[in-house]
N, C-alpha and C. Protein backbone atom coordinates (compact mmCIF):
# COMPACT_ATOMS: atom_id res chain seq x y z
N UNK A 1 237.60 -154.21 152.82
CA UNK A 1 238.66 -153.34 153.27
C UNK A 1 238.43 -151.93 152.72
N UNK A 2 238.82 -150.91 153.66
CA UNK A 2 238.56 -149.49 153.29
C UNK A 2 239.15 -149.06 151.99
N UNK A 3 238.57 -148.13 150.99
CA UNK A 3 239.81 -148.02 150.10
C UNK A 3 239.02 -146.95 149.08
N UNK A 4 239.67 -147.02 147.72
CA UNK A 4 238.99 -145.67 146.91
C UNK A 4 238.95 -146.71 145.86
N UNK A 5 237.82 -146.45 144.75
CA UNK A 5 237.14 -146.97 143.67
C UNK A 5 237.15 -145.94 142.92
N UNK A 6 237.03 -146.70 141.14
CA UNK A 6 237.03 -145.54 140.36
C UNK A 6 236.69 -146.01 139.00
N UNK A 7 235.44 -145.94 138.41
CA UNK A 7 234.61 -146.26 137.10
C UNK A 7 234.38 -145.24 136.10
N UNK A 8 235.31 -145.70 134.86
CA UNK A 8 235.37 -144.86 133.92
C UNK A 8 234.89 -145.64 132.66
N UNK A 9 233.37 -145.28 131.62
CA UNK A 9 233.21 -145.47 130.77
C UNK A 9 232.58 -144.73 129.33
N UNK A 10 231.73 -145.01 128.64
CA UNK A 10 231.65 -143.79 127.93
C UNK A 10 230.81 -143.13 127.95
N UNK A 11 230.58 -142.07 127.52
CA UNK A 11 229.69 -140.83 127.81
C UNK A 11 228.45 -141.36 127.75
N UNK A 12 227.37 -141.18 128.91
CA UNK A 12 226.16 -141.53 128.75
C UNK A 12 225.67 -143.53 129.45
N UNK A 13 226.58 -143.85 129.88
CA UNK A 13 226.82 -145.31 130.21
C UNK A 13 226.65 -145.09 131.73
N UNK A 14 225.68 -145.79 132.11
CA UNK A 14 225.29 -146.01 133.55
C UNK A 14 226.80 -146.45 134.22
N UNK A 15 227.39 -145.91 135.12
CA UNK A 15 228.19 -146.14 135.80
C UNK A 15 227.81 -146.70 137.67
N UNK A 16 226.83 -146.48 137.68
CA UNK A 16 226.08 -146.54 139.29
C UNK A 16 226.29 -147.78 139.63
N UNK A 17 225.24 -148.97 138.91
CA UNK A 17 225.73 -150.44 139.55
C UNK A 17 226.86 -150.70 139.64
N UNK A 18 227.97 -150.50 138.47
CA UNK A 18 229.31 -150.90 139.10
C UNK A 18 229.80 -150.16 140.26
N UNK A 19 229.93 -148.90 139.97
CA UNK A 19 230.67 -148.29 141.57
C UNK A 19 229.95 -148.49 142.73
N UNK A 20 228.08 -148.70 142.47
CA UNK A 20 227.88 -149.11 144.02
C UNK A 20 228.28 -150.45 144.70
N UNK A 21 228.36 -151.14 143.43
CA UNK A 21 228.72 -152.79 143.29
C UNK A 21 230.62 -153.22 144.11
N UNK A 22 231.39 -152.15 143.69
CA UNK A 22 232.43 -152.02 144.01
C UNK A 22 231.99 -151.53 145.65
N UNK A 23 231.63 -149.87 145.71
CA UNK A 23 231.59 -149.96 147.13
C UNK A 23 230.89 -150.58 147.98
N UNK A 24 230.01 -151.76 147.65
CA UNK A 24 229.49 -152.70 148.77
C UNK A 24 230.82 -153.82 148.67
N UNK A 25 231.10 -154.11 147.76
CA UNK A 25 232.73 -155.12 148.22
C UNK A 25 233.60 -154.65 149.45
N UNK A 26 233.51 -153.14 149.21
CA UNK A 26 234.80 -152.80 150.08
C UNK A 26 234.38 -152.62 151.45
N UNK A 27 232.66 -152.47 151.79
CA UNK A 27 231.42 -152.16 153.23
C UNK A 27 231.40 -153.50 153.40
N UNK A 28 232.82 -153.84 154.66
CA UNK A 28 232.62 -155.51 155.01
C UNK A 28 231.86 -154.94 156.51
N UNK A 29 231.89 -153.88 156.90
CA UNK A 29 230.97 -153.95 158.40
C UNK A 29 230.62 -151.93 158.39
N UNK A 30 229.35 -152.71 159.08
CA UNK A 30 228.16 -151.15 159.37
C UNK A 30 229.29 -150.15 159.55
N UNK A 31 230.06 -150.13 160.24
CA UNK A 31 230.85 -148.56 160.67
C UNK A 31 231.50 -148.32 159.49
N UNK A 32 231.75 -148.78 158.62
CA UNK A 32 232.24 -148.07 157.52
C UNK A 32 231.60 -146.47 157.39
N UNK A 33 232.49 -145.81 156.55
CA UNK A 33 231.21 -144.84 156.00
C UNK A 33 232.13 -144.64 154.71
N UNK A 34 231.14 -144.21 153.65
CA UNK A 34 231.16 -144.07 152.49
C UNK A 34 230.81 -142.55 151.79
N UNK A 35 231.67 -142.49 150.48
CA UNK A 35 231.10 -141.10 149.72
C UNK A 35 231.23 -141.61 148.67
N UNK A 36 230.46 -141.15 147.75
CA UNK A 36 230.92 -141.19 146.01
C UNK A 36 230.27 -139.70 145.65
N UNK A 37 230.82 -140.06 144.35
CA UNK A 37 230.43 -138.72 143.11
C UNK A 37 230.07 -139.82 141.68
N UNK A 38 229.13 -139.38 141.51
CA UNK A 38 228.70 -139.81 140.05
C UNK A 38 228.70 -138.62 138.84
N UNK A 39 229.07 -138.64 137.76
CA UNK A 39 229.24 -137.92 136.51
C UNK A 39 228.27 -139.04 135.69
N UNK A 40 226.81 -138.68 135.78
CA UNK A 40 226.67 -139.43 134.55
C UNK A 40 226.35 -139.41 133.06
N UNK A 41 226.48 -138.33 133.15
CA UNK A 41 226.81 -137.49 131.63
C UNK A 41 228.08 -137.99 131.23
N UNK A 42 229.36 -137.78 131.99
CA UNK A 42 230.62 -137.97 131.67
C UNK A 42 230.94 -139.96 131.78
N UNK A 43 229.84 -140.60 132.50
CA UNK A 43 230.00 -141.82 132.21
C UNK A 43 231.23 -141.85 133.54
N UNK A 44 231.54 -141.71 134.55
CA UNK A 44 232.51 -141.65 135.37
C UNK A 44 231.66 -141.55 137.18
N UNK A 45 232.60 -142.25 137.93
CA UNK A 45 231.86 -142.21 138.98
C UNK A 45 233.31 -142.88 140.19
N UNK A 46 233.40 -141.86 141.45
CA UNK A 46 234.31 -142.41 141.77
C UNK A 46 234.17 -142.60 143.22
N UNK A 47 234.31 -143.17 144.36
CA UNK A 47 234.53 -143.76 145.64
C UNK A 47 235.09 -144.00 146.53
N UNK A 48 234.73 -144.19 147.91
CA UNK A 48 235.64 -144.19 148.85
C UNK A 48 234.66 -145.05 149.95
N UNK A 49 235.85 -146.16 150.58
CA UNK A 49 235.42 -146.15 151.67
C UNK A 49 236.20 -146.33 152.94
N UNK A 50 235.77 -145.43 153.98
CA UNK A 50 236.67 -145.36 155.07
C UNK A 50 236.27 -146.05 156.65
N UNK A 51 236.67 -145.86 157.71
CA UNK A 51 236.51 -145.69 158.84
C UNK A 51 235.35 -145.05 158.78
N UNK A 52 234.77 -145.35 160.18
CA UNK A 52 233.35 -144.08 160.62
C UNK A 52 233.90 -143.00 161.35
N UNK A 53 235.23 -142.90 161.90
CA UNK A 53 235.64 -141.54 162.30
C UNK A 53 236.28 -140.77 161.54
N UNK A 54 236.22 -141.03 160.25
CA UNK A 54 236.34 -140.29 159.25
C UNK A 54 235.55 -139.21 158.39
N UNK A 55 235.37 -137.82 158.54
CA UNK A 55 234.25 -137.23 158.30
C UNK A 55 234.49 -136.54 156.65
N UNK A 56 233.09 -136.59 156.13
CA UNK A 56 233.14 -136.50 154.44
C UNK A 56 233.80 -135.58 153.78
N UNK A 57 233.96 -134.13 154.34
CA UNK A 57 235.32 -133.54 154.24
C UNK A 57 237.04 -133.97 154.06
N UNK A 58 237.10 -134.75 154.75
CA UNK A 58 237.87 -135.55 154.49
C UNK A 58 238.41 -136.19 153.38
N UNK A 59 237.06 -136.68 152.92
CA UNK A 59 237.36 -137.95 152.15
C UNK A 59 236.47 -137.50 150.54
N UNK A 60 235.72 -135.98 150.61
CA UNK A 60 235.40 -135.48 149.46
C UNK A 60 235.46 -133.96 149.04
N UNK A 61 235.95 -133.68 147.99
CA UNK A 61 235.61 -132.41 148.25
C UNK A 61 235.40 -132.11 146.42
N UNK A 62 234.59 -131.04 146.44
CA UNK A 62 234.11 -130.56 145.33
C UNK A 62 234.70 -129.38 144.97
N UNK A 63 235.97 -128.48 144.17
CA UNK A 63 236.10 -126.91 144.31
C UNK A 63 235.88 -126.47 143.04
N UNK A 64 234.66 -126.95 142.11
CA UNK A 64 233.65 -126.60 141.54
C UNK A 64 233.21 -127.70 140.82
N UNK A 65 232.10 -127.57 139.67
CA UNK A 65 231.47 -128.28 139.07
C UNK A 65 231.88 -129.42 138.17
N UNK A 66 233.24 -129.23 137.53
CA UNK A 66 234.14 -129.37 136.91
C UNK A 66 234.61 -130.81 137.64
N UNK A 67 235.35 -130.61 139.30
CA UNK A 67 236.29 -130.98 139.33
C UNK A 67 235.95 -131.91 140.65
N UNK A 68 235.96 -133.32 140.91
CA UNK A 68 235.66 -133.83 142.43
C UNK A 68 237.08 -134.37 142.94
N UNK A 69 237.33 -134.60 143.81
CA UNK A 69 238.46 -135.35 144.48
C UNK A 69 237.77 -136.30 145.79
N UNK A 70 238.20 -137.40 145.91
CA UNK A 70 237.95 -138.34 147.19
C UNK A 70 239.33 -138.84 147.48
N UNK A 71 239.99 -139.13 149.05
CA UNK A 71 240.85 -139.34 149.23
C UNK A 71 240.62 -140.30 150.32
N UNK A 72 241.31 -141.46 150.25
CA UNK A 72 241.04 -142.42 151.47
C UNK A 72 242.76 -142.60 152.23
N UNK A 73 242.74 -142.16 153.73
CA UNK A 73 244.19 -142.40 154.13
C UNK A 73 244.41 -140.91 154.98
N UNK A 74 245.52 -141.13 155.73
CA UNK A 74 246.26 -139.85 156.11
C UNK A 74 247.17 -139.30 155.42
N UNK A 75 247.31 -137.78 155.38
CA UNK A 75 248.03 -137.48 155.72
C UNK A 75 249.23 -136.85 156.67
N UNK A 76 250.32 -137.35 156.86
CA UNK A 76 251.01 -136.98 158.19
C UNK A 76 251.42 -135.29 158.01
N UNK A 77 251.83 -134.62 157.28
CA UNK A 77 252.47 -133.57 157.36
C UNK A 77 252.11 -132.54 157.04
N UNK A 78 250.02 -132.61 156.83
CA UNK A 78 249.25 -131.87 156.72
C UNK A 78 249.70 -130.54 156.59
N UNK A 79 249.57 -129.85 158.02
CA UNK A 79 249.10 -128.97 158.86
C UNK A 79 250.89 -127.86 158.03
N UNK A 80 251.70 -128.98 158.32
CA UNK A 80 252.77 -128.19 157.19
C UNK A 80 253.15 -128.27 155.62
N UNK A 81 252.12 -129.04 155.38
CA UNK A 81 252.12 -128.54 153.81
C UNK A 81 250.94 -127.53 153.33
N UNK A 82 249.73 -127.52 154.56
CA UNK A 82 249.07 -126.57 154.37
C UNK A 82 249.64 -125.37 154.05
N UNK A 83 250.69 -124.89 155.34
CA UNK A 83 250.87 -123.77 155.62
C UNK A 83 252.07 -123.29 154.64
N UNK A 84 252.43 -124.16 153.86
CA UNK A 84 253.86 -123.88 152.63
C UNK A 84 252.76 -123.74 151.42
N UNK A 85 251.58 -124.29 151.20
CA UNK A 85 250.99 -123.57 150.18
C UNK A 85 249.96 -122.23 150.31
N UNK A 86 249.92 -121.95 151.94
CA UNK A 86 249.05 -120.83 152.14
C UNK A 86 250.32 -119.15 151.77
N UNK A 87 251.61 -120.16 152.04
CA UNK A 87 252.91 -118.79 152.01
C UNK A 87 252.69 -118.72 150.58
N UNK A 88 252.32 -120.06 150.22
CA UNK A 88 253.04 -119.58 148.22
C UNK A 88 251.74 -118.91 147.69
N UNK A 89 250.44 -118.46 148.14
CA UNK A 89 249.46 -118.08 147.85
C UNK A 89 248.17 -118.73 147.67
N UNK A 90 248.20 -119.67 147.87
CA UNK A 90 247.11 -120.79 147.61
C UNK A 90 246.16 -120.51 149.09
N UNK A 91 244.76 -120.57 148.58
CA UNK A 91 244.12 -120.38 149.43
C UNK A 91 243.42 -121.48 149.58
N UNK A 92 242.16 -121.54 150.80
CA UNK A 92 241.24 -122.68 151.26
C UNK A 92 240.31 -122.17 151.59
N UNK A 93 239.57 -122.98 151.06
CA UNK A 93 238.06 -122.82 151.60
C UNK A 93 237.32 -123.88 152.65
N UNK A 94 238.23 -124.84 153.43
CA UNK A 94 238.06 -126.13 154.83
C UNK A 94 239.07 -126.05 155.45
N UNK A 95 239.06 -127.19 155.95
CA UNK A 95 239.99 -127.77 156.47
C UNK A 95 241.24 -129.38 156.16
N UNK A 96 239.70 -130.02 155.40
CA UNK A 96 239.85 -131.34 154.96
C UNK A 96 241.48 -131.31 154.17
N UNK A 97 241.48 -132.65 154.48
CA UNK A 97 242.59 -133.21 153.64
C UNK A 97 242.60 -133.62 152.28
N UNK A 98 241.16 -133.61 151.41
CA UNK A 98 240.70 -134.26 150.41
C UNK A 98 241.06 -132.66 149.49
N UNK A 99 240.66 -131.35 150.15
CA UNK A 99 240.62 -130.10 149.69
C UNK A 99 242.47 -129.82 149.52
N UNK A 100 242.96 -130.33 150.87
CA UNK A 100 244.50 -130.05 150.86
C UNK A 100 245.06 -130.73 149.39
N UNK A 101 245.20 -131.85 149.43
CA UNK A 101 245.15 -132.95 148.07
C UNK A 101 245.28 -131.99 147.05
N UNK A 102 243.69 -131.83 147.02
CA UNK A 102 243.21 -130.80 145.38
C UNK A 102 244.21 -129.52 145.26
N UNK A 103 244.08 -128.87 145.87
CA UNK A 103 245.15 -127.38 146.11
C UNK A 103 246.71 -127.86 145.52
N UNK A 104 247.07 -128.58 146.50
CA UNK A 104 248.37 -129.04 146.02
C UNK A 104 248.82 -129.49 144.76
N UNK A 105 247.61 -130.98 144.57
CA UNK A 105 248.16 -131.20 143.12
C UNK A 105 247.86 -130.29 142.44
N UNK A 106 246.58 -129.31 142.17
CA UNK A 106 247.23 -127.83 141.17
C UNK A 106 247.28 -127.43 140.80
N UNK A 107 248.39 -126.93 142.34
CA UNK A 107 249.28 -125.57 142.04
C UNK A 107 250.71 -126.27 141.83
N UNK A 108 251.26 -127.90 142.29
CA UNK A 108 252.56 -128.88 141.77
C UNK A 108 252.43 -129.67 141.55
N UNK A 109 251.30 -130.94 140.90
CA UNK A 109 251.34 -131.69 140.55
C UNK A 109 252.10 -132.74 141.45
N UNK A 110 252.50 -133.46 140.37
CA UNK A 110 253.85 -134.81 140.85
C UNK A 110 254.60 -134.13 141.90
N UNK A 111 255.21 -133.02 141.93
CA UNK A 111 255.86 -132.67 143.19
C UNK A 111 255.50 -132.42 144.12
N UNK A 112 254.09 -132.04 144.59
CA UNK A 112 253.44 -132.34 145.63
C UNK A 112 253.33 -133.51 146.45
N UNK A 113 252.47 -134.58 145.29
CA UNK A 113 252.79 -136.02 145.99
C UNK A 113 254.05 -136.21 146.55
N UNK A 114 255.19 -136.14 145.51
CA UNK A 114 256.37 -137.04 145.85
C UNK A 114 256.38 -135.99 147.26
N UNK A 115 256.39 -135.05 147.60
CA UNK A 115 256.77 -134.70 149.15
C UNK A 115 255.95 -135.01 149.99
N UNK A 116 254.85 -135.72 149.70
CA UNK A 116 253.73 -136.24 151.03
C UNK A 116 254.17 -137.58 151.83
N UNK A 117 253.98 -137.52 153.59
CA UNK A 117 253.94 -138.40 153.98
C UNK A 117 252.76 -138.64 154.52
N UNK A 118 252.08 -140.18 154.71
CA UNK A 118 251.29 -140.79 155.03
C UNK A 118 250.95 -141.78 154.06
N UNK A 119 249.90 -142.07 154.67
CA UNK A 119 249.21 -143.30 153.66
C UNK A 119 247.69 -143.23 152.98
N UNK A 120 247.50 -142.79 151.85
CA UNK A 120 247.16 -142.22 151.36
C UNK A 120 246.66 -143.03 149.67
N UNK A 121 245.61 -142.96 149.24
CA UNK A 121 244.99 -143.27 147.83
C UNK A 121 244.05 -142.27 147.77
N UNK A 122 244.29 -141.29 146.20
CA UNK A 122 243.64 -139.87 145.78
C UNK A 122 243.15 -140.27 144.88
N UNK A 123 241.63 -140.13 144.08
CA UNK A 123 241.56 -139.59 143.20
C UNK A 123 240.98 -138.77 142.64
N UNK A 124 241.45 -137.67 141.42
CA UNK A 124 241.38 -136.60 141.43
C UNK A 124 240.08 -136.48 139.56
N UNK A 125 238.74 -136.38 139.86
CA UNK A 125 238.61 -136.63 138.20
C UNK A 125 237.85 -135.05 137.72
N UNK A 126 238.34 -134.48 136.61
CA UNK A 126 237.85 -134.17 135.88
C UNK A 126 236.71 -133.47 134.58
N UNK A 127 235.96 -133.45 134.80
CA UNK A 127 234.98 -133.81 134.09
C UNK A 127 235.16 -132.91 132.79
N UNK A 128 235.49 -131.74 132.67
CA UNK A 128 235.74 -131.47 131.67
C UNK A 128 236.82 -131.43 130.78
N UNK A 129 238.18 -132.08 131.15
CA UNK A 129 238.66 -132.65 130.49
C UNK A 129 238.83 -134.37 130.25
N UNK A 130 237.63 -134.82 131.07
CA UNK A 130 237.85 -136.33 131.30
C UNK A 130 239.18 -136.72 131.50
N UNK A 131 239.68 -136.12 132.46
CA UNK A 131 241.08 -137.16 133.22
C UNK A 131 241.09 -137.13 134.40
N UNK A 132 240.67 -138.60 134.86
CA UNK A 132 241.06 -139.32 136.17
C UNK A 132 242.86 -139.52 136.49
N UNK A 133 243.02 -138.92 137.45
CA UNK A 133 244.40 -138.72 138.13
C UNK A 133 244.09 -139.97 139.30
N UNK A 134 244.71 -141.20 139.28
CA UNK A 134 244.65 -141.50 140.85
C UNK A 134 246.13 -142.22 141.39
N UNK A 135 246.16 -141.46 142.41
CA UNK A 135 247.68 -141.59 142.78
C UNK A 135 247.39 -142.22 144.66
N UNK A 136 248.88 -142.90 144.98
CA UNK A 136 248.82 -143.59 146.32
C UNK A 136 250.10 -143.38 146.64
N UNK A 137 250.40 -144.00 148.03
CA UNK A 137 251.67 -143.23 148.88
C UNK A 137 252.39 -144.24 148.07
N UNK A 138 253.60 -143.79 148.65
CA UNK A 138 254.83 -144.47 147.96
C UNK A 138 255.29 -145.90 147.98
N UNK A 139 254.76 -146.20 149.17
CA UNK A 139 254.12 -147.40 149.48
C UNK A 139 253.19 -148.84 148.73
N UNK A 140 252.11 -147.65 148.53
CA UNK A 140 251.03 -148.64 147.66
C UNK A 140 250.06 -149.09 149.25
N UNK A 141 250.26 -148.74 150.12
CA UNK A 141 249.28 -149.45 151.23
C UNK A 141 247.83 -148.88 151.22
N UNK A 142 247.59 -148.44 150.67
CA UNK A 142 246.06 -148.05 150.44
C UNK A 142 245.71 -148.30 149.36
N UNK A 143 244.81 -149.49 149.28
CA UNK A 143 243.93 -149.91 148.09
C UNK A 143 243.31 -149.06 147.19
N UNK A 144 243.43 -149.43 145.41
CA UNK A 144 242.53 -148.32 145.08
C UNK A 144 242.32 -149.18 143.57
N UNK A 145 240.71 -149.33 143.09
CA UNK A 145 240.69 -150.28 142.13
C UNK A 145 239.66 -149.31 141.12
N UNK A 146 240.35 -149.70 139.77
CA UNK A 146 239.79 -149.20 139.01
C UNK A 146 239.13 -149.62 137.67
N UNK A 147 238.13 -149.24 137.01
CA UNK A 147 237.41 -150.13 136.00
C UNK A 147 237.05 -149.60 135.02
């Protein structure tokens, strides 16, 4: 089943077999498509797997060296929460929803989420402060396993 993965151990600790190990659990058929990010300095490595009409923008985005996000799911109210953080000053550099995610949580954190609709599993890691953020709709309908 499609979903987001997320392997956290200690600095310098091969993280690869498990998260690839995880995302072949979740690749039950060819059209899947998949992204990860590996930190393996930071010992961290995190995943996604979606639909094949899902494009990697989507489902990754990098807005620097520091910081990755993968997001598996919709969101419904995009296009207007874009445009309430482009009024409050927040800018973009895509289109993706994985980039929308990042922007939002921040510039509001928790109050971002709590106003999102769709269905939706984020996670948001780190690297230089080593903290994995991973958050899901209110729901819980989007899988997201972590190790």
């Amino acid at each position: 089943m499609p979903g987001l993965c997320a392997v956290v151990r200690a600095h310098g600790t091969s993280v690869e077999p498990l998260l690839g190990g995880m995302l072949a659990r979740m690749s039950h058929y060819s059209w899947f498509t998949e992204a990860r990010y590996l930190d393996p300095a930071g010992g961290t490595g995190v995943g996604v797997v979606a639909l094949d009409h899902v494009s990697r923008d989507q489902m990754l985005f990098r807005p620097d060296a520091d910081t990755v996000v993968v997001l598996d799911g919709e969101l419904y109210d995009s296009d207007i929460e874009r445009q309430r953080l482009k009024t409050a000053g927040v800018g973009f550099d895509g289109v993706g929803d994985a980039e929308l995610f990042y922007r939002g949580w921040a510039s509001e954190r928790l109050a971002f989420v709590e106003r999102l609709h769709g269905i939706f599993t984020a996670a948001i890691w780190n690297a230089r402060t080593r903290e994995l953020v991973v958050v899901t709709d209110r729901f819980g309908l989007r899988p997201a396993y972590v190790a």
